[in-house]
C-alpha atoms as a PDB file:
ATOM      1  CA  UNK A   1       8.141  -7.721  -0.143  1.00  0.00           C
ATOM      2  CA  UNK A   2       5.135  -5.712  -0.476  1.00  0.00           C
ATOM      3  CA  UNK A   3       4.997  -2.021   0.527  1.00  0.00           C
ATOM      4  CA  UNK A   4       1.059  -0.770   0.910  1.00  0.00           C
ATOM      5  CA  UNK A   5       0.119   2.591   1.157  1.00  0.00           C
ATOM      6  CA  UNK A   6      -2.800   4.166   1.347  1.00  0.00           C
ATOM      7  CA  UNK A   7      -4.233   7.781   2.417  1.00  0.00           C
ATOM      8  CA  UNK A   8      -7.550   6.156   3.885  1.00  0.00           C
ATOM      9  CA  UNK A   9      -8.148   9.293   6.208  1.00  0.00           C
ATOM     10  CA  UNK A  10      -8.424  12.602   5.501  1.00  0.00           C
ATOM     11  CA  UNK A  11      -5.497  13.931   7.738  1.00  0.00           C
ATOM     12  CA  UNK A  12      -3.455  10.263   7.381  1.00  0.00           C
ATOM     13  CA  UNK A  13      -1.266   8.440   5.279  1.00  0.00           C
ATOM     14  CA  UNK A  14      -0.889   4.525   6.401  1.00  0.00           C
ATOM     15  CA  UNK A  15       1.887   2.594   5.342  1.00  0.00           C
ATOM     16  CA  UNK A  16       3.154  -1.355   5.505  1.00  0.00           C
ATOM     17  CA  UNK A  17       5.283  -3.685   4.836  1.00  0.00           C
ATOM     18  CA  UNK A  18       4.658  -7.054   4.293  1.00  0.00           C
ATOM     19  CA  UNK A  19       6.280 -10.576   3.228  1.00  0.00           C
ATOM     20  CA  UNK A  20       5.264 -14.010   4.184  1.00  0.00           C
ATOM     21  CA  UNK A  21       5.799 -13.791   7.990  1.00  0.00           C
ATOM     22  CA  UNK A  22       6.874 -10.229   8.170  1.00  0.00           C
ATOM     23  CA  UNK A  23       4.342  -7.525   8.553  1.00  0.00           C
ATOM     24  CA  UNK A  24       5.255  -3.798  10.027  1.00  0.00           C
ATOM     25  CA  UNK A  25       3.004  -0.385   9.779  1.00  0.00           C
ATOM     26  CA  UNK A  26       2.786   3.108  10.818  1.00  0.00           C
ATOM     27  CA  UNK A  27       0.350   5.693  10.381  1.00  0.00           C
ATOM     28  CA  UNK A  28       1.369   9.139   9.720  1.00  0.00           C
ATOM     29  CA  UNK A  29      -0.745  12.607  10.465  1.00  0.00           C
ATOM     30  CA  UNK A  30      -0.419  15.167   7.722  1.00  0.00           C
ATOM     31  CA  UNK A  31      -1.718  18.672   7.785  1.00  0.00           C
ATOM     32  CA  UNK A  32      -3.581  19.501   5.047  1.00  0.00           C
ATOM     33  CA  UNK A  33      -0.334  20.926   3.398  1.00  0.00           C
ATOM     34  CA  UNK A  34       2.204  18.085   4.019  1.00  0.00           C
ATOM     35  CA  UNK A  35       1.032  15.933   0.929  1.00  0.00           C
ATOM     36  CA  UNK A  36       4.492  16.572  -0.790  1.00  0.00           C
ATOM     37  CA  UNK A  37       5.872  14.656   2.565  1.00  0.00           C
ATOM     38  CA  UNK A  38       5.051  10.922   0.706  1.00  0.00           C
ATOM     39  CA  UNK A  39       8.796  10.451  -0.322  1.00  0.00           C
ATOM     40  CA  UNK A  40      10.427  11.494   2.660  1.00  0.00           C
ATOM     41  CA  UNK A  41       8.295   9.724   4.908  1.00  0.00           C
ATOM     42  CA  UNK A  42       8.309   6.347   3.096  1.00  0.00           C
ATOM     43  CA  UNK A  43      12.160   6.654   2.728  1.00  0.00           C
ATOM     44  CA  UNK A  44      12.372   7.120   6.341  1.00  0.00           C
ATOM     45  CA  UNK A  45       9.839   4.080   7.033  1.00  0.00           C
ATOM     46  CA  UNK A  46      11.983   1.806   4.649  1.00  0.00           C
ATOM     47  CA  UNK A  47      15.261   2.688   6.893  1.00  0.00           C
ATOM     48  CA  UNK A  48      13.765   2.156  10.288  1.00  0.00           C
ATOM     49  CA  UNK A  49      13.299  -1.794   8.808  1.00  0.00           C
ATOM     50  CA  UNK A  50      16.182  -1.901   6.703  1.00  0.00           C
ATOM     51  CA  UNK A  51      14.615  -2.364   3.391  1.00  0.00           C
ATOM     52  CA  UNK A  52      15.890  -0.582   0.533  1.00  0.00           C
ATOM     53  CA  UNK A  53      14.056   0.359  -2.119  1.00  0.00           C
ATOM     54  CA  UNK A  54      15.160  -2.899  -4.394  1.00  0.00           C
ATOM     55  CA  UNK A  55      13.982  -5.212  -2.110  1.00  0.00           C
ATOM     56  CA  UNK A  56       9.853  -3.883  -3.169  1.00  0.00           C
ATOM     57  CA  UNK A  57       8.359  -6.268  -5.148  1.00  0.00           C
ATOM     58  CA  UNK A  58       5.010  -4.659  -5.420  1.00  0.00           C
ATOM     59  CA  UNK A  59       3.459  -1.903  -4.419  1.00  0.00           C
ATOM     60  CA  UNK A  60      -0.434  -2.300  -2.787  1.00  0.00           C
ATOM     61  CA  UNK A  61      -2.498   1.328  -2.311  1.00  0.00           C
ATOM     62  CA  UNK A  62      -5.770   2.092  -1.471  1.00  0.00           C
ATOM     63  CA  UNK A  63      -6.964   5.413  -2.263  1.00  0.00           C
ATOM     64  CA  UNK A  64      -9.049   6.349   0.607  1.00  0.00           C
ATOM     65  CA  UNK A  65      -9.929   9.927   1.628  1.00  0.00           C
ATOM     66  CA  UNK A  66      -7.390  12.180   1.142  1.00  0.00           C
ATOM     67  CA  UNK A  67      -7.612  15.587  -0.537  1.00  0.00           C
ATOM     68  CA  UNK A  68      -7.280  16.070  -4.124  1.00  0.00           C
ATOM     69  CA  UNK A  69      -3.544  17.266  -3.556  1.00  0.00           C
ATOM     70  CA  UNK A  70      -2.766  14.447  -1.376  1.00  0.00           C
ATOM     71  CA  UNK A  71      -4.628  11.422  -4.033  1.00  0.00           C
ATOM     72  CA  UNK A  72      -2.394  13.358  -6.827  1.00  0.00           C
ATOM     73  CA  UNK A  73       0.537  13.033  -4.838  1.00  0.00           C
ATOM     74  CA  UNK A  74      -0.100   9.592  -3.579  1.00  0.00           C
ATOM     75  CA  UNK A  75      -0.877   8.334  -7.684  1.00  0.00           C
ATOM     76  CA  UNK A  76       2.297  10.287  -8.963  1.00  0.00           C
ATOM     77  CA  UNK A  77       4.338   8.756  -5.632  1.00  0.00           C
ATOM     78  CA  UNK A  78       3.431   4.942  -6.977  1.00  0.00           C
ATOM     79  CA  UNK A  79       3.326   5.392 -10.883  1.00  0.00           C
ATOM     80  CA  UNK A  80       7.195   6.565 -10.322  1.00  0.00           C
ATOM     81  CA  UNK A  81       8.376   4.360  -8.027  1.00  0.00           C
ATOM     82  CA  UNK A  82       6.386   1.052  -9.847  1.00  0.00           C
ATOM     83  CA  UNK A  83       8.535   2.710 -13.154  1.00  0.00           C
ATOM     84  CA  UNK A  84      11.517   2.558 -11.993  1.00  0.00           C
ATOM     85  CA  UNK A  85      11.569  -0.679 -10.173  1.00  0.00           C
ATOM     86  CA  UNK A  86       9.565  -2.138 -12.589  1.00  0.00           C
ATOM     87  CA  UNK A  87       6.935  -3.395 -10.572  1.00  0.00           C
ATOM     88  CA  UNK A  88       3.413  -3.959 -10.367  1.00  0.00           C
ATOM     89  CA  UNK A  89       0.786  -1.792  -8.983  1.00  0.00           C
ATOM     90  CA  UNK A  90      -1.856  -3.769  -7.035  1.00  0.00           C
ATOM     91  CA  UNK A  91      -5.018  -0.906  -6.903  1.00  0.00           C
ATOM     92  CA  UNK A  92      -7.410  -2.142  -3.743  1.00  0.00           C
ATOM     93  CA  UNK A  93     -10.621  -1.966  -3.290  1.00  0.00           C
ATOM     94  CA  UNK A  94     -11.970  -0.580   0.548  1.00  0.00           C
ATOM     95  CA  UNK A  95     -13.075  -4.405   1.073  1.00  0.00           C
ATOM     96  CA  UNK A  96      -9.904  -5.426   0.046  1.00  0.00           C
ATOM     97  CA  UNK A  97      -7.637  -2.871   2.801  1.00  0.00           C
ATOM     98  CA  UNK A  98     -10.045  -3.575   5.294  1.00  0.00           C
ATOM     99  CA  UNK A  99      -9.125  -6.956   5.554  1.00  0.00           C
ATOM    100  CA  UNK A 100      -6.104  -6.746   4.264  1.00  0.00           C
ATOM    101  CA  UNK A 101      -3.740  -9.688   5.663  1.00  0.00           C
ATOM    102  CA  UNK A 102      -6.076 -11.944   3.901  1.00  0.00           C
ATOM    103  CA  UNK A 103      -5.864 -10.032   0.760  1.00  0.00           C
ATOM    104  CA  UNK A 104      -2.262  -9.907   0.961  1.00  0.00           C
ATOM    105  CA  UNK A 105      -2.689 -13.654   0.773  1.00  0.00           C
ATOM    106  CA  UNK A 106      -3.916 -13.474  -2.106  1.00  0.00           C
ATOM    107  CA  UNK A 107      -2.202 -10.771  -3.889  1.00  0.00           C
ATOM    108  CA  UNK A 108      -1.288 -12.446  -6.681  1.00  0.00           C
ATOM    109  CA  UNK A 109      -4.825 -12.917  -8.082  1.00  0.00           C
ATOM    110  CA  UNK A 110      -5.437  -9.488  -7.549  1.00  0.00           C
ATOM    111  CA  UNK A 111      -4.840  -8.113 -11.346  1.00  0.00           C
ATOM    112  CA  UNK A 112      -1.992  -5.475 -11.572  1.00  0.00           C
ATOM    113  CA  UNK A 113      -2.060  -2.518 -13.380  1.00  0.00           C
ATOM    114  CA  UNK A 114       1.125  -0.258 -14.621  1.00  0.00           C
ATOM    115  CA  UNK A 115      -0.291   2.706 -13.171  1.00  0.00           C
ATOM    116  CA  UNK A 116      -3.311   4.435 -11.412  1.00  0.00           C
ATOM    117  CA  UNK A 117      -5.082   7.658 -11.499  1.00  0.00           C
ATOM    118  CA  UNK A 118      -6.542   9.733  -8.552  1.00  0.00           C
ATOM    119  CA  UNK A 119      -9.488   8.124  -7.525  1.00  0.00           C
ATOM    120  CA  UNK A 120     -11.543  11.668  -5.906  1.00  0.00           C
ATOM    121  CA  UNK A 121     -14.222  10.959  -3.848  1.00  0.00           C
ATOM    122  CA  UNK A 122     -16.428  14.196  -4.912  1.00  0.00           C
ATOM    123  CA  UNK A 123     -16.201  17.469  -6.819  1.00  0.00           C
ATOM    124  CA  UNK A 124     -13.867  19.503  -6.490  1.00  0.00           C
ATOM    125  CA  UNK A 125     -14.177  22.921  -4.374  1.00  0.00           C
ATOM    126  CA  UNK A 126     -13.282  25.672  -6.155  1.00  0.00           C
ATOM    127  CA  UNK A 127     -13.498  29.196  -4.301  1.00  0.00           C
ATOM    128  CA  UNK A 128     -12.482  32.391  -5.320  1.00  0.00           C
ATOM    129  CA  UNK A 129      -9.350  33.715  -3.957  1.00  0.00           C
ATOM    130  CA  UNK A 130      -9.309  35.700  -1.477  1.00  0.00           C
ATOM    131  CA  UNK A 131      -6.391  38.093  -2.103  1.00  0.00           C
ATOM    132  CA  UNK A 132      -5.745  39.668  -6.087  1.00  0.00           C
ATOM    133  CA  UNK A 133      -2.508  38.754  -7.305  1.00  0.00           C
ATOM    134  CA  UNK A 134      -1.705  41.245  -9.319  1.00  0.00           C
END
């Protein structure tokens, strides 16, 4: 069973599962400072279709347009769990998620990597603080 997940909007994090004929999803809204929420909230999807974590045999994201914390997150979420289940990362392209019961399909010709990095959309935003620290 596949698990996809993907921060394709801004303020959203989508996730699915998927095997030959079973497919479930759920879309969660995150404020901008609920990135950290990844674990929790794809523990708690998991449970509500009683999968456990063993029972992943590949992990499908699509990086979409999340903020730079949330991509992080999301890359450090994947790389850990693909590590310690020892299984393979499947990186989409938008094409790819758009239509993605066909690509699921055809995951296997997809090639897997071991790991991804944050795929940002733009430059970062750097302001000045607003406050001194010391």
């Amino acid at each position: 069973m596949n698990l996809i997940i993907s921060n394709y909007k801004k303020d959203q994090l989508y996730m699915a599962l998927a095997d030959y004929n079973f497919f479930k999803q759920k879309k969660f809204v995150l404020r901008f400072d609920e990135g950290e929420k990844i674990l929790y909230l794809a523990d708690k999807f998991l449970k509500e279709h009683k999968v456990v974590p063993s029972d992943i045999t590949g992990l499908v994201i699509y990086q979409g347009e999340g903020t730079f914390t949330s991509l992080r997150l999301l890359a450090v979420f994947v790389n850990a769990w693909a590590y310690a289940l020892k299984i393979p990362i499947y990186n989409l392209s938008k094409k790819q998620f758009k239509d993605l019961k066909k690509t699921l399909k055809n995951i296997k010709r997809i090639k897997s990597v071991k790991a991804i990095n944050p795929a940002y959309k733009s430059a970062p935003t750097i302001t000045k603080p607003k406050k001194k620290l010391c």
